[in-house]
PDB file of N, CA and C in Angstrom:
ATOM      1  N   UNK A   1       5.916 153.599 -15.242  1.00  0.00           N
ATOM      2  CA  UNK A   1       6.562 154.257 -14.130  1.00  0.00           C
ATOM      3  C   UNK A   1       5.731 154.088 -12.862  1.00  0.00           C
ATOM      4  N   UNK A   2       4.342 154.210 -12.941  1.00  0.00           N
ATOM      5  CA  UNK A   2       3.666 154.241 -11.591  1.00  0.00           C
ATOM      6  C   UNK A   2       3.641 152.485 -11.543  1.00  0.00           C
ATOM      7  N   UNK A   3       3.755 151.684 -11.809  1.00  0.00           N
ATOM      8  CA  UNK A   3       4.040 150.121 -11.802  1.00  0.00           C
ATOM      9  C   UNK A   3       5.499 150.121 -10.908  1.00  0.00           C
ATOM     10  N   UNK A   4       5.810 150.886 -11.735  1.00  0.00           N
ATOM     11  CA  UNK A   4       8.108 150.883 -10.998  1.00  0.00           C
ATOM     12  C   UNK A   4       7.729 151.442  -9.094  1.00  0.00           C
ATOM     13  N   UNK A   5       7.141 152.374  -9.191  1.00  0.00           N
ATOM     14  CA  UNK A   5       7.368 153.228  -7.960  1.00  0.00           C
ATOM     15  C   UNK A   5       5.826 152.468  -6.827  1.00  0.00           C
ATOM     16  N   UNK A   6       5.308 151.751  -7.512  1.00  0.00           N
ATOM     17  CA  UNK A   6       4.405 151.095  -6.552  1.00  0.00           C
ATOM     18  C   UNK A   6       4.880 149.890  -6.026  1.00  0.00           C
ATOM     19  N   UNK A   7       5.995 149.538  -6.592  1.00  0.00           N
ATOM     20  CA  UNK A   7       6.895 148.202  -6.368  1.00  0.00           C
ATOM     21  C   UNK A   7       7.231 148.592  -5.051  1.00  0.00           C
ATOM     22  N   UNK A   8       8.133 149.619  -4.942  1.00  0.00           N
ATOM     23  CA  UNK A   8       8.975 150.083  -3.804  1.00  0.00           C
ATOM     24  C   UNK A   8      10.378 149.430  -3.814  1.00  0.00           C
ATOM     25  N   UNK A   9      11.055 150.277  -4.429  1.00  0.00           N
ATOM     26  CA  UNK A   9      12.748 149.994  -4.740  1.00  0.00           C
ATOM     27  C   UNK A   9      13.450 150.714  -3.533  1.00  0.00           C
ATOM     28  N   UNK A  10      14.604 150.064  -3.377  1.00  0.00           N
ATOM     29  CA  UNK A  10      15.114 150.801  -1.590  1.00  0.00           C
ATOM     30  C   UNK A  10      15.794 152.269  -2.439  1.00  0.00           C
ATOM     31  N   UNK A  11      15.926 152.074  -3.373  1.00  0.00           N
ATOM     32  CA  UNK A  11      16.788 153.819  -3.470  1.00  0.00           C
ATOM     33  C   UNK A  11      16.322 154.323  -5.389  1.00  0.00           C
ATOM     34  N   UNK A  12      16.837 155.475  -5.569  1.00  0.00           N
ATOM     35  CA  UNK A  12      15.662 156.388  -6.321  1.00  0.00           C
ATOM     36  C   UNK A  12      16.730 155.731  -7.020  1.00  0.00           C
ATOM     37  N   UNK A  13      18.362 155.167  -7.948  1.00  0.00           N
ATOM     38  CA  UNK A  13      18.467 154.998  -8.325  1.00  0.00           C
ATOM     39  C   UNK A  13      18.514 153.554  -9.100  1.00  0.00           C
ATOM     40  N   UNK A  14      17.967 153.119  -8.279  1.00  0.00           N
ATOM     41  CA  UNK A  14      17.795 151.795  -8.562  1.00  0.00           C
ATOM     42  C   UNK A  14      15.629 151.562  -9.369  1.00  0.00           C
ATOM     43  N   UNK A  15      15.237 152.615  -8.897  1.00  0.00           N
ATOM     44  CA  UNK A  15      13.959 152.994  -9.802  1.00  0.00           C
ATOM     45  C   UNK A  15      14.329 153.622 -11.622  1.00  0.00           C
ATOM     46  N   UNK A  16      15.620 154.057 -11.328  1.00  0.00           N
ATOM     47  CA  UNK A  16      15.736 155.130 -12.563  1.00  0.00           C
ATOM     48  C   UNK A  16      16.293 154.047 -13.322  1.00  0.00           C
ATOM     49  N   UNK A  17      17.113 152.870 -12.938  1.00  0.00           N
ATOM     50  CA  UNK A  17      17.953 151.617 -13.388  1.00  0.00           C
ATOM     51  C   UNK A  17      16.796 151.432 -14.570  1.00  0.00           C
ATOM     52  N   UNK A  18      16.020 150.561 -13.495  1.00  0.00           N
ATOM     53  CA  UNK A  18      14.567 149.877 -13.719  1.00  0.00           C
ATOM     54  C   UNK A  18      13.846 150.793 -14.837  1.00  0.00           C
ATOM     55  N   UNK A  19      13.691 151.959 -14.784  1.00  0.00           N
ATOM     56  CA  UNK A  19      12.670 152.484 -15.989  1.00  0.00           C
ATOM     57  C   UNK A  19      13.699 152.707 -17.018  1.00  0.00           C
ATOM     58  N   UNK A  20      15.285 152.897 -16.404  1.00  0.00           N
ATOM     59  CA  UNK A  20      15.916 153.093 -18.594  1.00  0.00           C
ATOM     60  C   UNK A  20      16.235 151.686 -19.038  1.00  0.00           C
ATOM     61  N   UNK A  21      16.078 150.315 -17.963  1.00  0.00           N
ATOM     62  CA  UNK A  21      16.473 149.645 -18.852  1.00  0.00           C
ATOM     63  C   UNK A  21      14.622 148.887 -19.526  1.00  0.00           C
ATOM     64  N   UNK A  22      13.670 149.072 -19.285  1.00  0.00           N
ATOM     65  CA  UNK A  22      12.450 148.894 -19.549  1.00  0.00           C
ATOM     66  C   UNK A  22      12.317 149.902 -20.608  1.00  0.00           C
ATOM     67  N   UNK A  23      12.806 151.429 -20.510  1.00  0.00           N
ATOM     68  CA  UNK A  23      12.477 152.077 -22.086  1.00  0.00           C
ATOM     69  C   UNK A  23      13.499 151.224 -22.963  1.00  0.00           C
ATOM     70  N   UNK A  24      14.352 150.917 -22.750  1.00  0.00           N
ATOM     71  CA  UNK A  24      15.348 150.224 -23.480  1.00  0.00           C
ATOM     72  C   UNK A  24      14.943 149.107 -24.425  1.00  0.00           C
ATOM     73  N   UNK A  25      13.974 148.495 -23.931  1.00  0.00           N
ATOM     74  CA  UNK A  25      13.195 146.802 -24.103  1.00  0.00           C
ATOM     75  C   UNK A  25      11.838 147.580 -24.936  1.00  0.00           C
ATOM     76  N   UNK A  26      11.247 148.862 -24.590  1.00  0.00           N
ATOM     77  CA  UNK A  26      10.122 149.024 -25.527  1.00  0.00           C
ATOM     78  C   UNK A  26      10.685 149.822 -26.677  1.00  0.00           C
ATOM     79  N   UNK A  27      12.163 150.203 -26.689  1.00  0.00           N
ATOM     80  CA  UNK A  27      12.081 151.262 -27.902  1.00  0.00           C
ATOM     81  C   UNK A  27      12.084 150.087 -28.677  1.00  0.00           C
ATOM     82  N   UNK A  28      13.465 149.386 -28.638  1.00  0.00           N
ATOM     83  CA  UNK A  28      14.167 148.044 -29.550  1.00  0.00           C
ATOM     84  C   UNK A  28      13.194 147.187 -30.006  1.00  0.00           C
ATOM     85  N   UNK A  29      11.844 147.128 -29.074  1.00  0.00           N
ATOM     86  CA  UNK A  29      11.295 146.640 -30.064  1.00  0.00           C
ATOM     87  C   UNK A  29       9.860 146.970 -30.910  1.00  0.00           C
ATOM     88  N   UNK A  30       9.750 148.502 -30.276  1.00  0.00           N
ATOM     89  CA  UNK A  30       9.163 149.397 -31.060  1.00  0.00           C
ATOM     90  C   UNK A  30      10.165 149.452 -32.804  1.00  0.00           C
ATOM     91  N   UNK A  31      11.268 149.902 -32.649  1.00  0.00           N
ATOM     92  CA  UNK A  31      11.957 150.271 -33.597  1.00  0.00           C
ATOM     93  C   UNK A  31      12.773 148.742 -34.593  1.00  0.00           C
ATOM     94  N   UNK A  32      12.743 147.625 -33.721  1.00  0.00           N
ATOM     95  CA  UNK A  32      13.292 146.292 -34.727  1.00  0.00           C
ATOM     96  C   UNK A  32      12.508 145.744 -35.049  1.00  0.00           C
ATOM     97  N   UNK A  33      11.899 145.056 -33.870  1.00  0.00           N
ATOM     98  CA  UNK A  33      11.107 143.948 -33.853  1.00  0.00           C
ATOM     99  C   UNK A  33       9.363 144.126 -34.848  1.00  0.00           C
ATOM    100  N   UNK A  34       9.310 145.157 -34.486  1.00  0.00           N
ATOM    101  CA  UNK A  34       7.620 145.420 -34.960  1.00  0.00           C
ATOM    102  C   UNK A  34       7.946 146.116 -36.470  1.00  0.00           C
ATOM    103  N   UNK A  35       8.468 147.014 -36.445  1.00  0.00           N
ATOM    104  CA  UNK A  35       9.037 146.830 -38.246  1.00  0.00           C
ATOM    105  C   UNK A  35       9.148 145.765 -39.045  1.00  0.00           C
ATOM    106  N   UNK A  36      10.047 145.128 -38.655  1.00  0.00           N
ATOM    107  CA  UNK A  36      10.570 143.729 -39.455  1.00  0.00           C
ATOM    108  C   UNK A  36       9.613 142.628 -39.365  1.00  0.00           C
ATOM    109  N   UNK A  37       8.815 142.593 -38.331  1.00  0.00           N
ATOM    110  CA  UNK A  37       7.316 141.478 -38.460  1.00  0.00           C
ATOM    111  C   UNK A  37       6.172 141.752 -38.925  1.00  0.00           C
ATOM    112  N   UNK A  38       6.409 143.649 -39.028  1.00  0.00           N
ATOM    113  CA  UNK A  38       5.306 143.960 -39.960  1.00  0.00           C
ATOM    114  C   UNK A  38       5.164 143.855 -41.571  1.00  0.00           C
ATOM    115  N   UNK A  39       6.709 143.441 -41.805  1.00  0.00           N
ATOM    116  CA  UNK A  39       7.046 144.032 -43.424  1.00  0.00           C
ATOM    117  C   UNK A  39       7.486 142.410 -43.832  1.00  0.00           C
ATOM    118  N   UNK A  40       7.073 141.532 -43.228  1.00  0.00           N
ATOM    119  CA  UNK A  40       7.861 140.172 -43.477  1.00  0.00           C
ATOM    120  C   UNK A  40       6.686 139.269 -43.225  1.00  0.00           C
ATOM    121  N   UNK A  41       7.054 138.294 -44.918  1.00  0.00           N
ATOM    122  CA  UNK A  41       5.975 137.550 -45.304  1.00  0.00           C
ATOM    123  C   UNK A  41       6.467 136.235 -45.094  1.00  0.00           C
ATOM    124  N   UNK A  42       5.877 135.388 -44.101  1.00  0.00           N
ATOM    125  CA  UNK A  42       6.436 134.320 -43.138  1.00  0.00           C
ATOM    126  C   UNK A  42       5.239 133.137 -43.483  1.00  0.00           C
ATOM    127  N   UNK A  43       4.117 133.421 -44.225  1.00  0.00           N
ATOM    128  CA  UNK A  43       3.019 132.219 -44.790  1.00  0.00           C
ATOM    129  C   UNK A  43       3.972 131.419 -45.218  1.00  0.00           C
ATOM    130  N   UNK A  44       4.846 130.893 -45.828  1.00  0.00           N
ATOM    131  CA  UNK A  44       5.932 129.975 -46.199  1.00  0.00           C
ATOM    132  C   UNK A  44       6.466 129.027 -44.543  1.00  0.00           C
ATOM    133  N   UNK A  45       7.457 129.910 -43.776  1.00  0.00           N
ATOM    134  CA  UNK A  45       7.198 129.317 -42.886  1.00  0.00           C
ATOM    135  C   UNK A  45       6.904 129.053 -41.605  1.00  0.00           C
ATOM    136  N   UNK A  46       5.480 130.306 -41.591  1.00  0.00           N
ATOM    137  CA  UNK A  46       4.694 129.631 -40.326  1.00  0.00           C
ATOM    138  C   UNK A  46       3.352 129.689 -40.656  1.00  0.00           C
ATOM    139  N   UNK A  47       2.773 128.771 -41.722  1.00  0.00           N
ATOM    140  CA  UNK A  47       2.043 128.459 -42.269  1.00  0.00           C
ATOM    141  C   UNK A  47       0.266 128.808 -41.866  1.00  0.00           C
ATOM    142  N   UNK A  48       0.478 128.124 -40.203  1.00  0.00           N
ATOM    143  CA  UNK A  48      -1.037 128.837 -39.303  1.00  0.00           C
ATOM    144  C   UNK A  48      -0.996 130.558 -39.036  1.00  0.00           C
ATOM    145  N   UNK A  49      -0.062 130.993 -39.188  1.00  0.00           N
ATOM    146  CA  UNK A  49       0.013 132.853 -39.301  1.00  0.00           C
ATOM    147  C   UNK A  49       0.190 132.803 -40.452  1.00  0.00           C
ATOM    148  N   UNK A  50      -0.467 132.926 -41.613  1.00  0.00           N
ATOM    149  CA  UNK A  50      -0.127 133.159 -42.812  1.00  0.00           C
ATOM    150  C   UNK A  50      -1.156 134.979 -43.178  1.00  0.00           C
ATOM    151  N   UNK A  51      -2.168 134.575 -41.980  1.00  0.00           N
ATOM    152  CA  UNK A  51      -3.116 135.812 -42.207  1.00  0.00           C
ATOM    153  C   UNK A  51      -2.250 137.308 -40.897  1.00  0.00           C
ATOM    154  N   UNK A  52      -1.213 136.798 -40.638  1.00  0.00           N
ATOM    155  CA  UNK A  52      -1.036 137.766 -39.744  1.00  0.00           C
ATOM    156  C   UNK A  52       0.129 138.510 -40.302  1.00  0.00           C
ATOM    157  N   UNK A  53       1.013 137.439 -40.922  1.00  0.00           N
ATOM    158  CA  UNK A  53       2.825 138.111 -41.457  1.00  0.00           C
ATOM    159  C   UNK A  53       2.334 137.767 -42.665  1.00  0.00           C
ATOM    160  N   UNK A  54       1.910 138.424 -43.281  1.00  0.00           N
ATOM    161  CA  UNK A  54       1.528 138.500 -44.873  1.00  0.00           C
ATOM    162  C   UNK A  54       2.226 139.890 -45.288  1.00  0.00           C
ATOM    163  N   UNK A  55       3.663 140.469 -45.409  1.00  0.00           N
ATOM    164  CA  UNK A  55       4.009 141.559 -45.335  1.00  0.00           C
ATOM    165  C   UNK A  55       4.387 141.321 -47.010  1.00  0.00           C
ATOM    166  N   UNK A  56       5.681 142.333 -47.756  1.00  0.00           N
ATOM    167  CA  UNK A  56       5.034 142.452 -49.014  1.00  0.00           C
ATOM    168  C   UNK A  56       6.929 141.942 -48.985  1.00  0.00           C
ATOM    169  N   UNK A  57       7.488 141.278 -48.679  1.00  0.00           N
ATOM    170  CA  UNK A  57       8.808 140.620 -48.644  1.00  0.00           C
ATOM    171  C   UNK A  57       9.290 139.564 -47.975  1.00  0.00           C
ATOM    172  N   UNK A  58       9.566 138.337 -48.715  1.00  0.00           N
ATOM    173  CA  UNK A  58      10.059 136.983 -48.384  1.00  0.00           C
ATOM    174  C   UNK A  58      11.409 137.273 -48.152  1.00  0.00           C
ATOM    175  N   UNK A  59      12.195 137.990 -48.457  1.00  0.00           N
ATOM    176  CA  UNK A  59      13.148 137.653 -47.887  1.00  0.00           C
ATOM    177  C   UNK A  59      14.483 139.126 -48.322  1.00  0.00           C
ATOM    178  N   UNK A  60      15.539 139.545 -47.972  1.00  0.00           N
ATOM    179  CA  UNK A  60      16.277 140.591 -48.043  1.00  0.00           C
ATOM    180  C   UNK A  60      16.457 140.943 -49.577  1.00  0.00           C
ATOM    181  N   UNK A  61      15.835 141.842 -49.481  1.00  0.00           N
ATOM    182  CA  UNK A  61      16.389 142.492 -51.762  1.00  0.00           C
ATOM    183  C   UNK A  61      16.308 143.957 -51.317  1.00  0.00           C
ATOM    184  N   UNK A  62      16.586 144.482 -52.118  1.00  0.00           N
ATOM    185  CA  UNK A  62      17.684 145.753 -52.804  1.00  0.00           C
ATOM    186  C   UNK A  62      15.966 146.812 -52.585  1.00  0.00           C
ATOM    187  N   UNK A  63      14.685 146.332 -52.572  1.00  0.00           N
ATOM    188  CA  UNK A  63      13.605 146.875 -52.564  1.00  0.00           C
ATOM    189  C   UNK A  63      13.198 147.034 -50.714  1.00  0.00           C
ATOM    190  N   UNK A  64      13.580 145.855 -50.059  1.00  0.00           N
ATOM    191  CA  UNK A  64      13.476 146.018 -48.615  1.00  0.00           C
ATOM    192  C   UNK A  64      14.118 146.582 -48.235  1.00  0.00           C
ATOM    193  N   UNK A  65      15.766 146.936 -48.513  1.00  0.00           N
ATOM    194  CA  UNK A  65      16.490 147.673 -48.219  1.00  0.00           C
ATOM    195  C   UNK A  65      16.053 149.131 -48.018  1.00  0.00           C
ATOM    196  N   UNK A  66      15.666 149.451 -49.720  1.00  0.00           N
ATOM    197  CA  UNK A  66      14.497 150.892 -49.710  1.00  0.00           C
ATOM    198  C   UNK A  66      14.026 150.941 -48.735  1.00  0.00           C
ATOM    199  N   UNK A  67      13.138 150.184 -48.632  1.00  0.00           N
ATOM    200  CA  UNK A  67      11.844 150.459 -48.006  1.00  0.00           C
ATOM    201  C   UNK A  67      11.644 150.273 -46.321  1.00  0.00           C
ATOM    202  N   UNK A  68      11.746 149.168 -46.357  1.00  0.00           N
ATOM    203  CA  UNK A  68      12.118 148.718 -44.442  1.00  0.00           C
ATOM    204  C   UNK A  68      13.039 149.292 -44.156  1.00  0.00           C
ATOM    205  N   UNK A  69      14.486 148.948 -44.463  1.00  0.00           N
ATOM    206  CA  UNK A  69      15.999 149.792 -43.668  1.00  0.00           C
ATOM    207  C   UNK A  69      15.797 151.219 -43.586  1.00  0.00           C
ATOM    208  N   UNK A  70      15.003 152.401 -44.670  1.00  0.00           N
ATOM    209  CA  UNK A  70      14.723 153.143 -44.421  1.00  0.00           C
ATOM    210  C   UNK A  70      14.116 153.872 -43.104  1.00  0.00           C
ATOM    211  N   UNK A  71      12.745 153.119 -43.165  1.00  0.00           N
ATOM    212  CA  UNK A  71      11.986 153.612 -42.014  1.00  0.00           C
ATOM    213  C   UNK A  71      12.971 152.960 -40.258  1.00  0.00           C
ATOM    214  N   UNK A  72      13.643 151.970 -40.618  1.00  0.00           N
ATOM    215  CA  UNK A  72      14.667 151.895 -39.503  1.00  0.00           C
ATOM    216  C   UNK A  72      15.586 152.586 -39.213  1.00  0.00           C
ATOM    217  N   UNK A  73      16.089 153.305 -40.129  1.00  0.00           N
ATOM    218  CA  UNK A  73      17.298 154.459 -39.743  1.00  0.00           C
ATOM    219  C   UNK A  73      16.337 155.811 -39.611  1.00  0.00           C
ATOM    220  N   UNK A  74      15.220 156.430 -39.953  1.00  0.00           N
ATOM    221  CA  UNK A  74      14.220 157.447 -39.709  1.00  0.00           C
ATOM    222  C   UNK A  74      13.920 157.073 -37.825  1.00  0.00           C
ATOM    223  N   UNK A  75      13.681 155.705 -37.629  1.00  0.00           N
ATOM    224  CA  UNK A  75      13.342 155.417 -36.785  1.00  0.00           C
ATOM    225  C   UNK A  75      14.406 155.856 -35.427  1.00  0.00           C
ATOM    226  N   UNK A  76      15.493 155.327 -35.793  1.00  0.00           N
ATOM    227  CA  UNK A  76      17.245 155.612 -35.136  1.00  0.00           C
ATOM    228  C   UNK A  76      17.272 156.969 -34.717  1.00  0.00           C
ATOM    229  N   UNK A  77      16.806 157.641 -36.072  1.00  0.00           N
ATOM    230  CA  UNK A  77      17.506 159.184 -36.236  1.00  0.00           C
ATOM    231  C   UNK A  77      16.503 159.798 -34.675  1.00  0.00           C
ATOM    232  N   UNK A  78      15.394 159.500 -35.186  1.00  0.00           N
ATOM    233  CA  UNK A  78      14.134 159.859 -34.165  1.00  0.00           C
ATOM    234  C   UNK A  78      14.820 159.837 -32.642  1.00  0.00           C
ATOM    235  N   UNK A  79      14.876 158.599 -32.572  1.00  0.00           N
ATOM    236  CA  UNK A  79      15.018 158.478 -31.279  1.00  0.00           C
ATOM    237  C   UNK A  79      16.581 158.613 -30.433  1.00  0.00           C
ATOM    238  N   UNK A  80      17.073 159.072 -31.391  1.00  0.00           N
ATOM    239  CA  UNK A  80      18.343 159.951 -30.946  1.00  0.00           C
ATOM    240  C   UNK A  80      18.305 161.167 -30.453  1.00  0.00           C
ATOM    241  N   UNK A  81      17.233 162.168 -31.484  1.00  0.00           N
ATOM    242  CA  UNK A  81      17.587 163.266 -31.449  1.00  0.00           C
ATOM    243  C   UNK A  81      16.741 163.885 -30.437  1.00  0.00           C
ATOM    244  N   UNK A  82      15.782 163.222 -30.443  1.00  0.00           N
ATOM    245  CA  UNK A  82      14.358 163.687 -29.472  1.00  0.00           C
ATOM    246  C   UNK A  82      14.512 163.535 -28.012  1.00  0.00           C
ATOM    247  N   UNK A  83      15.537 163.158 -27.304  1.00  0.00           N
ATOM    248  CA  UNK A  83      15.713 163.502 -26.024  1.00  0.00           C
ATOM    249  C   UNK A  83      16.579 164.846 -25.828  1.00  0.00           C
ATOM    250  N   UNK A  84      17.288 164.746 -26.905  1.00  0.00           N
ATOM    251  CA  UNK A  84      18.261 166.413 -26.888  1.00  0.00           C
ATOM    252  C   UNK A  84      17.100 167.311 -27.250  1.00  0.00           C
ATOM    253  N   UNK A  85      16.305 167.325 -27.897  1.00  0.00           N
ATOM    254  CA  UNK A  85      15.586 168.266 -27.963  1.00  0.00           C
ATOM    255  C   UNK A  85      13.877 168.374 -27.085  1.00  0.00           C
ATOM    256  N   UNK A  86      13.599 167.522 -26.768  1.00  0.00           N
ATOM    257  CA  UNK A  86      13.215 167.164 -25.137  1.00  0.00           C
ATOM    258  C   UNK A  86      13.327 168.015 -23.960  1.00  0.00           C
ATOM    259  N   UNK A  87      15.187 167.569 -23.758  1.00  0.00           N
ATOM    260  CA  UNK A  87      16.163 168.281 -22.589  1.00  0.00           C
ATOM    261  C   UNK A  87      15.819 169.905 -22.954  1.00  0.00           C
ATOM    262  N   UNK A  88      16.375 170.260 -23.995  1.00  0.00           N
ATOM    263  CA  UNK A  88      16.405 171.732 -24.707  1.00  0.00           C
ATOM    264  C   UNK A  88      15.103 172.633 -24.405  1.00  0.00           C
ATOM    265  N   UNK A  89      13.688 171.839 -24.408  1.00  0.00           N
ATOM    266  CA  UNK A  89      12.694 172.450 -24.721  1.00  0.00           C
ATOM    267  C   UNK A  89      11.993 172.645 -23.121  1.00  0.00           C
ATOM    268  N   UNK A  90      12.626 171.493 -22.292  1.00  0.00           N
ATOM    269  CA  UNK A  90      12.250 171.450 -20.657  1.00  0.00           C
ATOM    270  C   UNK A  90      13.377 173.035 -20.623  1.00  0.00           C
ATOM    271  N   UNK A  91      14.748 172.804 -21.083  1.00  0.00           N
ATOM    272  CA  UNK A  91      15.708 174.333 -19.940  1.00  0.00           C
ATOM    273  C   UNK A  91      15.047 175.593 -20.543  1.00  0.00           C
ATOM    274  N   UNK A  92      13.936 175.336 -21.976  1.00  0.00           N
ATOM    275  CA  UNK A  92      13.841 176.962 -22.330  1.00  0.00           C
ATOM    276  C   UNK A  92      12.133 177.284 -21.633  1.00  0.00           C
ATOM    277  N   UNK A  93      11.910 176.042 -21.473  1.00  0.00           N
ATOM    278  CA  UNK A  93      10.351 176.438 -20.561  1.00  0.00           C
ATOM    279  C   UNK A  93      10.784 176.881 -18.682  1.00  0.00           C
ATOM    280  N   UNK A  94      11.689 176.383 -18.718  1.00  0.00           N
ATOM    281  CA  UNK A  94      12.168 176.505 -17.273  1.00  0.00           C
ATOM    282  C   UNK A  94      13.090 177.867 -17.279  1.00  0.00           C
ATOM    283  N   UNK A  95      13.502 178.655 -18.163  1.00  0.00           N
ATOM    284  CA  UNK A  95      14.203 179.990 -18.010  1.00  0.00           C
ATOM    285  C   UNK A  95      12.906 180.355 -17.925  1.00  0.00           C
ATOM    286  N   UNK A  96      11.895 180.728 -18.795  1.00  0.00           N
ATOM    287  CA  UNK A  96      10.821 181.481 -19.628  1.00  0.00           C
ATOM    288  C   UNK A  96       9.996 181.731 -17.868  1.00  0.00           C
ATOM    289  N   UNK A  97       9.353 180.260 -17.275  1.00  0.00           N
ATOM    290  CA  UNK A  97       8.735 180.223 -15.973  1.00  0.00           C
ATOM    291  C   UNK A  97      10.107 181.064 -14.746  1.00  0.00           C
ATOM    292  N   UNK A  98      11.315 180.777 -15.092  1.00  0.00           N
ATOM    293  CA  UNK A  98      11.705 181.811 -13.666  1.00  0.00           C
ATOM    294  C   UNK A  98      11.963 183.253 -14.197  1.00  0.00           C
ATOM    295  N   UNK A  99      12.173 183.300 -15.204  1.00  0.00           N
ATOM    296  CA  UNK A  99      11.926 185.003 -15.979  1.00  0.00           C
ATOM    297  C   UNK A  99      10.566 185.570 -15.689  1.00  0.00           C
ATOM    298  N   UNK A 100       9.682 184.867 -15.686  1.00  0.00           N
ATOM    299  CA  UNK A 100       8.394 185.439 -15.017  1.00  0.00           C
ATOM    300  C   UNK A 100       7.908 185.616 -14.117  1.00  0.00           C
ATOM    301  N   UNK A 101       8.906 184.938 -12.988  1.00  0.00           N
ATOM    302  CA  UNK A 101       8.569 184.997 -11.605  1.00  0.00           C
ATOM    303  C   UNK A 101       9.304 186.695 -10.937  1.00  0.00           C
TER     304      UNK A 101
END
């Protein structure tokens, strides 16, 4: 964000564009990309990374499903629910601070 707003965009919504479509690009590949290259054994074929994608599955079975698709829909669920409850937890700190004023 302080990268976005040191740029200098002519209007505040065209900053807000810019940072949801950039969270957009780090969730997807927080949540696809880095899962699936962590859990995927690619020494077959990319032979000079064999020490890096050494994950514990060559290829889609009924055990990756378990195991990887799991932590991808945990992953989904996460990041669905956690801005509603985010939003929720900013309006009950924000009654609580003008109830005290």
């Amino acid at each position: 964000m302080a990268l976005l707003s040191w740029v200098g965009f002519t209007s505040h919504s065209e900053v807000y564009t810019r940072i949801s479509v950039q969270i957009f690009f780090a969730t997807f590949f927080n949540t696809a990309i880095v899962i699936l290259l962590a859990n995927a054994n690619l020494a077959e074929a990319i032979p000079f990374l064999k020490g890096v994608f050494n994950g514990a599955y060559n290829d889609y079975s009924v055990d990756w499903y378990v195991d990887v698709g799991g932590i991808i829909v945990i992953s989904m669920i996460i990041n669905a629910f956690v801005p509603i409850i985010e939003f929720w937890i900013e309006c009950l700190l924000y009654w609580f601070d003008k109830r005290n004023d």
